[in-house]
C-alpha atoms as a PDB file:
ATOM      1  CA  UNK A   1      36.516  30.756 -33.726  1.00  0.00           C
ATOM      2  CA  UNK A   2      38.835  30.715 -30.865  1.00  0.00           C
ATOM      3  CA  UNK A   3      42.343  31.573 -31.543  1.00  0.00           C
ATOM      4  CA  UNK A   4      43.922  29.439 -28.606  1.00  0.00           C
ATOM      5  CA  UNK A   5      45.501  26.326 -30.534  1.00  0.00           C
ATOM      6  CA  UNK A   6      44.388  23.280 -28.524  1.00  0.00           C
ATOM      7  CA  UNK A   7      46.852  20.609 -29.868  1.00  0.00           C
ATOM      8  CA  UNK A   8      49.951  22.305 -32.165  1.00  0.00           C
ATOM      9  CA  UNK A   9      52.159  18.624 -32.896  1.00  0.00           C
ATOM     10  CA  UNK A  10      52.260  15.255 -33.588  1.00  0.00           C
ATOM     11  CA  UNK A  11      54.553  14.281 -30.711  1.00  0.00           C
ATOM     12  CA  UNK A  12      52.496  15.402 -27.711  1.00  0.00           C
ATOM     13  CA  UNK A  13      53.951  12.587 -25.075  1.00  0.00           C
ATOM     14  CA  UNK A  14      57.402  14.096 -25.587  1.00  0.00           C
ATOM     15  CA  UNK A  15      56.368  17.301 -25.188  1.00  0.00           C
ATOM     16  CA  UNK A  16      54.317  16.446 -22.026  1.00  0.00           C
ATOM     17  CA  UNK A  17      57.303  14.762 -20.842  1.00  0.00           C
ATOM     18  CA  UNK A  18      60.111  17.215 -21.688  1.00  0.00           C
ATOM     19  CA  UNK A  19      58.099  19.817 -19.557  1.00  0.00           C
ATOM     20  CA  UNK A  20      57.442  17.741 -16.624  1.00  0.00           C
ATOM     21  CA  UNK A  21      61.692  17.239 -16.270  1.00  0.00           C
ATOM     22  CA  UNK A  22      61.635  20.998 -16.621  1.00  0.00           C
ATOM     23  CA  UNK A  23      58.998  21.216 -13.577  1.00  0.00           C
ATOM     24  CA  UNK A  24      60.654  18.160 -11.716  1.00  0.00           C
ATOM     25  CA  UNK A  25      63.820  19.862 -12.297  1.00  0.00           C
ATOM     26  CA  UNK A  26      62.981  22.956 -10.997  1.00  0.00           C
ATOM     27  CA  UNK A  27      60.349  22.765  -8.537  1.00  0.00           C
ATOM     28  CA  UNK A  28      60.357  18.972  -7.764  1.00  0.00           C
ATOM     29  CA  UNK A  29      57.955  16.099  -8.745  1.00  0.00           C
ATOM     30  CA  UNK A  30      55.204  17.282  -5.678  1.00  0.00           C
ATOM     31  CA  UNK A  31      55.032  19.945  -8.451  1.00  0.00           C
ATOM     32  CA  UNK A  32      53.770  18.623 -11.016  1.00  0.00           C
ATOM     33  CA  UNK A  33      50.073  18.836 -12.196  1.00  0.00           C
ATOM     34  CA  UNK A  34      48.938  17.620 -15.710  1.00  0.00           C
ATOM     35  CA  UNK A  35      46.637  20.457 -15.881  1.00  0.00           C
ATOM     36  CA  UNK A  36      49.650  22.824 -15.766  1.00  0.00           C
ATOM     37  CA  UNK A  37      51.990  20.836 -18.306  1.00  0.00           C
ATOM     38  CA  UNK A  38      49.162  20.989 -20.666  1.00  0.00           C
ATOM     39  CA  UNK A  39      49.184  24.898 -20.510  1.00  0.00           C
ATOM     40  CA  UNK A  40      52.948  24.738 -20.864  1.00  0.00           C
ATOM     41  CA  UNK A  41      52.647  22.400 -23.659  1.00  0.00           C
ATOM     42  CA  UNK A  42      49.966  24.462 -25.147  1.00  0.00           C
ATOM     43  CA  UNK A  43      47.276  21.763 -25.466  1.00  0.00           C
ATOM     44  CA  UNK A  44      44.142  21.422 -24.127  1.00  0.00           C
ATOM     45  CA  UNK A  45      44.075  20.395 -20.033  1.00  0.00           C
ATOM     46  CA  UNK A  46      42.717  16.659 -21.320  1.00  0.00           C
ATOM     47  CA  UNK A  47      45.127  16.284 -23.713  1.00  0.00           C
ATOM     48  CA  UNK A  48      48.288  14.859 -21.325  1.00  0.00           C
ATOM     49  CA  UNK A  49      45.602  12.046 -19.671  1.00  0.00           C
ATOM     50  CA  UNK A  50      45.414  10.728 -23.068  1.00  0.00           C
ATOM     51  CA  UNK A  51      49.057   9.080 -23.394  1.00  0.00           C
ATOM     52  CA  UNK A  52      49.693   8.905 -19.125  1.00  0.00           C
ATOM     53  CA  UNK A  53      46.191   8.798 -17.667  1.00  0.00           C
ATOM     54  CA  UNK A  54      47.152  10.900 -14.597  1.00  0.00           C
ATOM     55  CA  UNK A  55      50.113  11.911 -12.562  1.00  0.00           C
ATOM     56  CA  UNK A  56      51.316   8.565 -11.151  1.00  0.00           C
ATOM     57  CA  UNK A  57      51.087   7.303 -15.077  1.00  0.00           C
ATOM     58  CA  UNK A  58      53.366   9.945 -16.290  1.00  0.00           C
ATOM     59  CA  UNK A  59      56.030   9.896 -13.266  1.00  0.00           C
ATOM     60  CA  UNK A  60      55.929   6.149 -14.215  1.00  0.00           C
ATOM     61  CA  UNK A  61      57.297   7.447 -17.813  1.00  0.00           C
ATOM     62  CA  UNK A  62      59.983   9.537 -16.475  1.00  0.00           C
ATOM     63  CA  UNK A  63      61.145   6.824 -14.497  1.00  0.00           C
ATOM     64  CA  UNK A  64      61.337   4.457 -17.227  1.00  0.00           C
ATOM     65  CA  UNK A  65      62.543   6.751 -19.870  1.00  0.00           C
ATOM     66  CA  UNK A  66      65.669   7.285 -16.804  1.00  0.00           C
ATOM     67  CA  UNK A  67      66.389   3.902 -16.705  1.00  0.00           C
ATOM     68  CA  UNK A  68      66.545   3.522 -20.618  1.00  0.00           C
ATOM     69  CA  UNK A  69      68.751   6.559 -20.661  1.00  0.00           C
ATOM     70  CA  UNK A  70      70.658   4.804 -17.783  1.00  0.00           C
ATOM     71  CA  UNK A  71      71.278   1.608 -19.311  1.00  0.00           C
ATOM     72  CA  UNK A  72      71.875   3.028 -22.580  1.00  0.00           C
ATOM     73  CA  UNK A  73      75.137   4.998 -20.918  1.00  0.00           C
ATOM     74  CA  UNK A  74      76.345   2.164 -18.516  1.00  0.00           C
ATOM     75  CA  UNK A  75      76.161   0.028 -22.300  1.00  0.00           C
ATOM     76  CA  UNK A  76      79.156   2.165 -23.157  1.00  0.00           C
ATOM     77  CA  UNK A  77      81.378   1.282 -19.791  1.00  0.00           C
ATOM     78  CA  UNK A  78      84.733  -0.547 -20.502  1.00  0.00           C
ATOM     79  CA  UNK A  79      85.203  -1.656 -16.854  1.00  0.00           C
ATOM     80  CA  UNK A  80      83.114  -1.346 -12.951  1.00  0.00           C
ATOM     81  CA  UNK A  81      84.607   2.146 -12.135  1.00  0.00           C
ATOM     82  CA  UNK A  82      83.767   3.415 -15.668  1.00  0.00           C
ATOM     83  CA  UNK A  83      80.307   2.104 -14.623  1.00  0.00           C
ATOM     84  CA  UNK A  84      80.224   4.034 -11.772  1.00  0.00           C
ATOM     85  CA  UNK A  85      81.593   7.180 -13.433  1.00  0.00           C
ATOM     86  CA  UNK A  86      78.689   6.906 -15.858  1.00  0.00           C
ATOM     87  CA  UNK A  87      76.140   6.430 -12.748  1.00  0.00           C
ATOM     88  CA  UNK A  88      76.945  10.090 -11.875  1.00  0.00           C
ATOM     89  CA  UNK A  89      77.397  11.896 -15.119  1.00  0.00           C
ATOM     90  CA  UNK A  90      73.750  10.580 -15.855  1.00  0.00           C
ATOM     91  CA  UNK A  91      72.527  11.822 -12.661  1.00  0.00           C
ATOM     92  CA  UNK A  92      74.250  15.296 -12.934  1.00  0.00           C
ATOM     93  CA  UNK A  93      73.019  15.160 -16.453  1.00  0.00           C
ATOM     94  CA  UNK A  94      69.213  13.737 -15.580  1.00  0.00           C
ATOM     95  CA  UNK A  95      68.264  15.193 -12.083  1.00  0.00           C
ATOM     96  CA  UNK A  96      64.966  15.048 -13.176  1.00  0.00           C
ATOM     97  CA  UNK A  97      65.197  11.762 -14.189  1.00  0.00           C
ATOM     98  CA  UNK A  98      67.014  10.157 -10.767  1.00  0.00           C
ATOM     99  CA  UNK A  99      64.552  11.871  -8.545  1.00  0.00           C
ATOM    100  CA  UNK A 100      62.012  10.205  -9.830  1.00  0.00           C
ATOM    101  CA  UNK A 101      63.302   7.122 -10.873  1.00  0.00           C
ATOM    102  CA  UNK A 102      64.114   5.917  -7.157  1.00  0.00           C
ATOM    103  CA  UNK A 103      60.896   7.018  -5.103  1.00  0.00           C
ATOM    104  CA  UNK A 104      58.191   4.022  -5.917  1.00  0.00           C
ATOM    105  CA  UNK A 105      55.683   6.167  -4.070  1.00  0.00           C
ATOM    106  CA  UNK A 106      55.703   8.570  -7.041  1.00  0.00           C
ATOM    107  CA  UNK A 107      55.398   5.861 -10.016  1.00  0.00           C
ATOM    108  CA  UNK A 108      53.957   2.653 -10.573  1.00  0.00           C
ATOM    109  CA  UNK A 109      56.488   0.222  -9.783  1.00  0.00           C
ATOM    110  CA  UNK A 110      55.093  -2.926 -11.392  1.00  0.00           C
ATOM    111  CA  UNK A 111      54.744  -1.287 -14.790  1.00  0.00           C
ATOM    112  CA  UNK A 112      55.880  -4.142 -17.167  1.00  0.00           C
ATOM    113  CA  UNK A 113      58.068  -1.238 -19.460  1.00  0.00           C
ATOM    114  CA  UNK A 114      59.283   0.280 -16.477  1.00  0.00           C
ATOM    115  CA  UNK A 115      60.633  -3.069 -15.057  1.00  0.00           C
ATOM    116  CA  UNK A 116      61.862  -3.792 -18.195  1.00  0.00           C
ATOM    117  CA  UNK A 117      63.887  -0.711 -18.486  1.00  0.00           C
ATOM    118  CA  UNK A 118      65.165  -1.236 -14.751  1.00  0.00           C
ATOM    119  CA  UNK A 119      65.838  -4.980 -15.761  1.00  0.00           C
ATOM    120  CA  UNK A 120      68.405  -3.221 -18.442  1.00  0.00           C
ATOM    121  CA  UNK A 121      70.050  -0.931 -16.408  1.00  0.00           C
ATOM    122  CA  UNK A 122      70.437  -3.722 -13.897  1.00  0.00           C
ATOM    123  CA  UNK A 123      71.688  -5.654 -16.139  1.00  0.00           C
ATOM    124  CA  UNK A 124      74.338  -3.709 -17.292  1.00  0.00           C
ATOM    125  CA  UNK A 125      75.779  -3.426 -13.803  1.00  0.00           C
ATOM    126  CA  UNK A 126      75.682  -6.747 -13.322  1.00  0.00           C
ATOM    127  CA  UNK A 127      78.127  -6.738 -16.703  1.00  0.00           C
ATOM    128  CA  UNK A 128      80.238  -4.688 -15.183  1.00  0.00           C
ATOM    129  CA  UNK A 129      80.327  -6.117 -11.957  1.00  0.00           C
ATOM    130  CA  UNK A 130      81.114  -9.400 -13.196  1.00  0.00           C
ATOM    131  CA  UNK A 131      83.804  -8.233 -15.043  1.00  0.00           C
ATOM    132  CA  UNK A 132      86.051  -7.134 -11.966  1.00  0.00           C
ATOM    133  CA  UNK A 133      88.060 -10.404 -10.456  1.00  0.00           C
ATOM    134  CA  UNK A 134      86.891 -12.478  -7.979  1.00  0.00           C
ATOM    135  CA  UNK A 135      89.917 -11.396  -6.093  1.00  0.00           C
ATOM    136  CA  UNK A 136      89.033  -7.569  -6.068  1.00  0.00           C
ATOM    137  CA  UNK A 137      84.748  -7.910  -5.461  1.00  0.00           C
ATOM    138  CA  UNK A 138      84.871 -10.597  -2.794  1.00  0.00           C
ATOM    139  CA  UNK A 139      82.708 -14.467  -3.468  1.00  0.00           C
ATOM    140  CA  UNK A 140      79.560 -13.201  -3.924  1.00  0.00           C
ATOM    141  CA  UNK A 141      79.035 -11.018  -7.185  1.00  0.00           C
ATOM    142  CA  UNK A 142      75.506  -9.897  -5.834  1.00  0.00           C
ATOM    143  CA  UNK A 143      76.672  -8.167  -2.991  1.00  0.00           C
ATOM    144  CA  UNK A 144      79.545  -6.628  -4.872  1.00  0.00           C
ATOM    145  CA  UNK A 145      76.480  -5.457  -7.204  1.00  0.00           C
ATOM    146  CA  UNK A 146      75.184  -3.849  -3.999  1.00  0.00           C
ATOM    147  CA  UNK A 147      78.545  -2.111  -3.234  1.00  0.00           C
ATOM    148  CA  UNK A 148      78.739  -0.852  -6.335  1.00  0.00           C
ATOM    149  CA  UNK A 149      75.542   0.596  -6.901  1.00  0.00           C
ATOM    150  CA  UNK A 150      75.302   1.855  -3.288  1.00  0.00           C
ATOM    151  CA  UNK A 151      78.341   3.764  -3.749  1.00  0.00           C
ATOM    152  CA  UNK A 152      77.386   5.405  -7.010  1.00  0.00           C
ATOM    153  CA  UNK A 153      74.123   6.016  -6.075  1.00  0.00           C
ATOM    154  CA  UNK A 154      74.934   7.496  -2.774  1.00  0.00           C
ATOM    155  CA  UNK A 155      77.856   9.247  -4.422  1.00  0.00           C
ATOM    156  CA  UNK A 156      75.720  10.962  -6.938  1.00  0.00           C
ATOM    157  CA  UNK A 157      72.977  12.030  -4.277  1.00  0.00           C
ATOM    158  CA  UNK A 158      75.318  13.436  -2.190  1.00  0.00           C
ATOM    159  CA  UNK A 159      76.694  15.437  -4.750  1.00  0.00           C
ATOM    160  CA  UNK A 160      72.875  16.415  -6.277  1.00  0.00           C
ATOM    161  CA  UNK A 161      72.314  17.519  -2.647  1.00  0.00           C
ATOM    162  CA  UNK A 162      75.185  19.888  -2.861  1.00  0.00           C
ATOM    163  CA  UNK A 163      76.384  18.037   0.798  1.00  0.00           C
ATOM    164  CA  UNK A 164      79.937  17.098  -1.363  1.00  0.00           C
ATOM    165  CA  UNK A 165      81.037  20.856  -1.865  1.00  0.00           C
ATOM    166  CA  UNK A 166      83.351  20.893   1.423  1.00  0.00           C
ATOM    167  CA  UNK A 167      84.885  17.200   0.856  1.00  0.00           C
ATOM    168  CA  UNK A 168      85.268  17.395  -3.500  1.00  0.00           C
ATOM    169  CA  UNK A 169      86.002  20.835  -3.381  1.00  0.00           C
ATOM    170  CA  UNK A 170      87.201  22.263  -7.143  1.00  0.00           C
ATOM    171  CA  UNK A 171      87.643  18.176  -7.696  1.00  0.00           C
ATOM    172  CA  UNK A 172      86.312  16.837 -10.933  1.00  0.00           C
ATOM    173  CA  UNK A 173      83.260  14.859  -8.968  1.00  0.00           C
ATOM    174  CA  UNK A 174      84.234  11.930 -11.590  1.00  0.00           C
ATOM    175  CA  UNK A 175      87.649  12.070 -10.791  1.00  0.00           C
ATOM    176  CA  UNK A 176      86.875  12.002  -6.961  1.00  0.00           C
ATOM    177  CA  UNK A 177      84.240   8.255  -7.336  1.00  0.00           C
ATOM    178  CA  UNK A 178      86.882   7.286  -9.753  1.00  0.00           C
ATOM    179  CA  UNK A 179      88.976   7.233  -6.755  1.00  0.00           C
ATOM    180  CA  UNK A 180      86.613   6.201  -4.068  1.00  0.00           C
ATOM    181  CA  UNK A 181      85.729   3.243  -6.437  1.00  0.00           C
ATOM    182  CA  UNK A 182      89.649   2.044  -6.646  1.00  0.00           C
ATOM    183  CA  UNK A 183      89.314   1.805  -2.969  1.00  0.00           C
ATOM    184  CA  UNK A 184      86.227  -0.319  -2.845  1.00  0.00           C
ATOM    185  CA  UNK A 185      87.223  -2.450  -5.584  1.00  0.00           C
ATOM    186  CA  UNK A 186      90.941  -2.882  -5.960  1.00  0.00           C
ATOM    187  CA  UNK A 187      92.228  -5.555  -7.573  1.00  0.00           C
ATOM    188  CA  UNK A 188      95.412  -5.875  -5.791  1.00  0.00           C
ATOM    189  CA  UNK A 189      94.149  -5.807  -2.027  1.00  0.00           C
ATOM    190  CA  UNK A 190      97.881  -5.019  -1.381  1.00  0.00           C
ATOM    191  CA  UNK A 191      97.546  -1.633  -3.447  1.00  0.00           C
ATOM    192  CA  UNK A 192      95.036  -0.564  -0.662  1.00  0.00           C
ATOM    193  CA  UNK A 193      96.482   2.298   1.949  1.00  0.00           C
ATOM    194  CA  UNK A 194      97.150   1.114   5.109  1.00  0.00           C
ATOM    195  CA  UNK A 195      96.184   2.518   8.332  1.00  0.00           C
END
């Protein structure tokens, strides 16, 4: 009898999962092999196709499992900038997670839970969005939508990308979009410095 254990819990997805972030993490989702998580995960090498079917199947969980993570934390946001705030703790705090969750090429986009879980997250910065006065997002909420999440987004992958050390500096990085976000969306115009 062989003494290699082939399957050793009952929650094999999350432990499939948990060591592809580790491998995304680390080494980047062109990394990742399900042969090789099932050896970290100490299972047998067909046991990961079983709950993702292949690669694309289990970037397509790490993507959705980012976006419920995601909306779950902009759920907590008392206001647009605290929105945004939360946008980049949850990318400092998920790297794994935001790389994959933005690259369609890695997952499959149409995946009814995965759209689902973006449709949340969207959602939620819609809420916030919509909360700001007309007078401090412009007439059309959408395209304040786009402002916002551009600058968060862009924010937060500027700073994953270590290309934010020279301008933040020793800043708090949250303290620095909490900033950037007062400029986009003031809500006195006239509170706005002038040129």
């Amino acid at each position: 009898m062989s003494s290699r254990r082939t399957y050793h819990h009952g929650d094999l997805r999350q432990a499939v999962l948990t060591a592809a972030l580790d491998v995304i993490a680390t080494e980047g989702p062109s990394a990742l092999s399900l042969r090789d998580l099932a050896r970290r995960a100490g299972v047998s090498h067909a046991a990961p196709a079983h709950h993702f079917k292949d690669r694309a199947g289990l970037l397509t969980a790490v993507a959705t499992e980012g976006f419920d993570l995601l909306a779950e934390a902009l759920g907590e946001a008392k206001e647009l900038k605290d929105a945004g705030v939360r946008y980049v703790r949850f990318a400092t705090e998920h790297p794994a997670h935001f790389q994959v969750m933005f690259q369609p090429d890695l997952h499959r986009p149409d995946d009814p839970e995965l759209l689902a879980a973006k449709e949340r997250a969207g959602a939620r910065l819609r809420e916030s969005v919509a909360g700001v006065p007309a007078d401090g997002r412009g007439p059309d909420p959408r395209l304040a939508g786009v402002a916002a999440w551009s600058l968060a987004h862009g924010f937060a992958t500027l700073l994953l990308s270590h290309n934010l050390a020279g301008p933040v500096g020793e800043q708090d990085p949250e303290e620095v979009f909490r900033a950037l976000a007062g400029l986009l969306f003031a809500s006195d115009r006239s509170q706005l410095p002038r040129e």
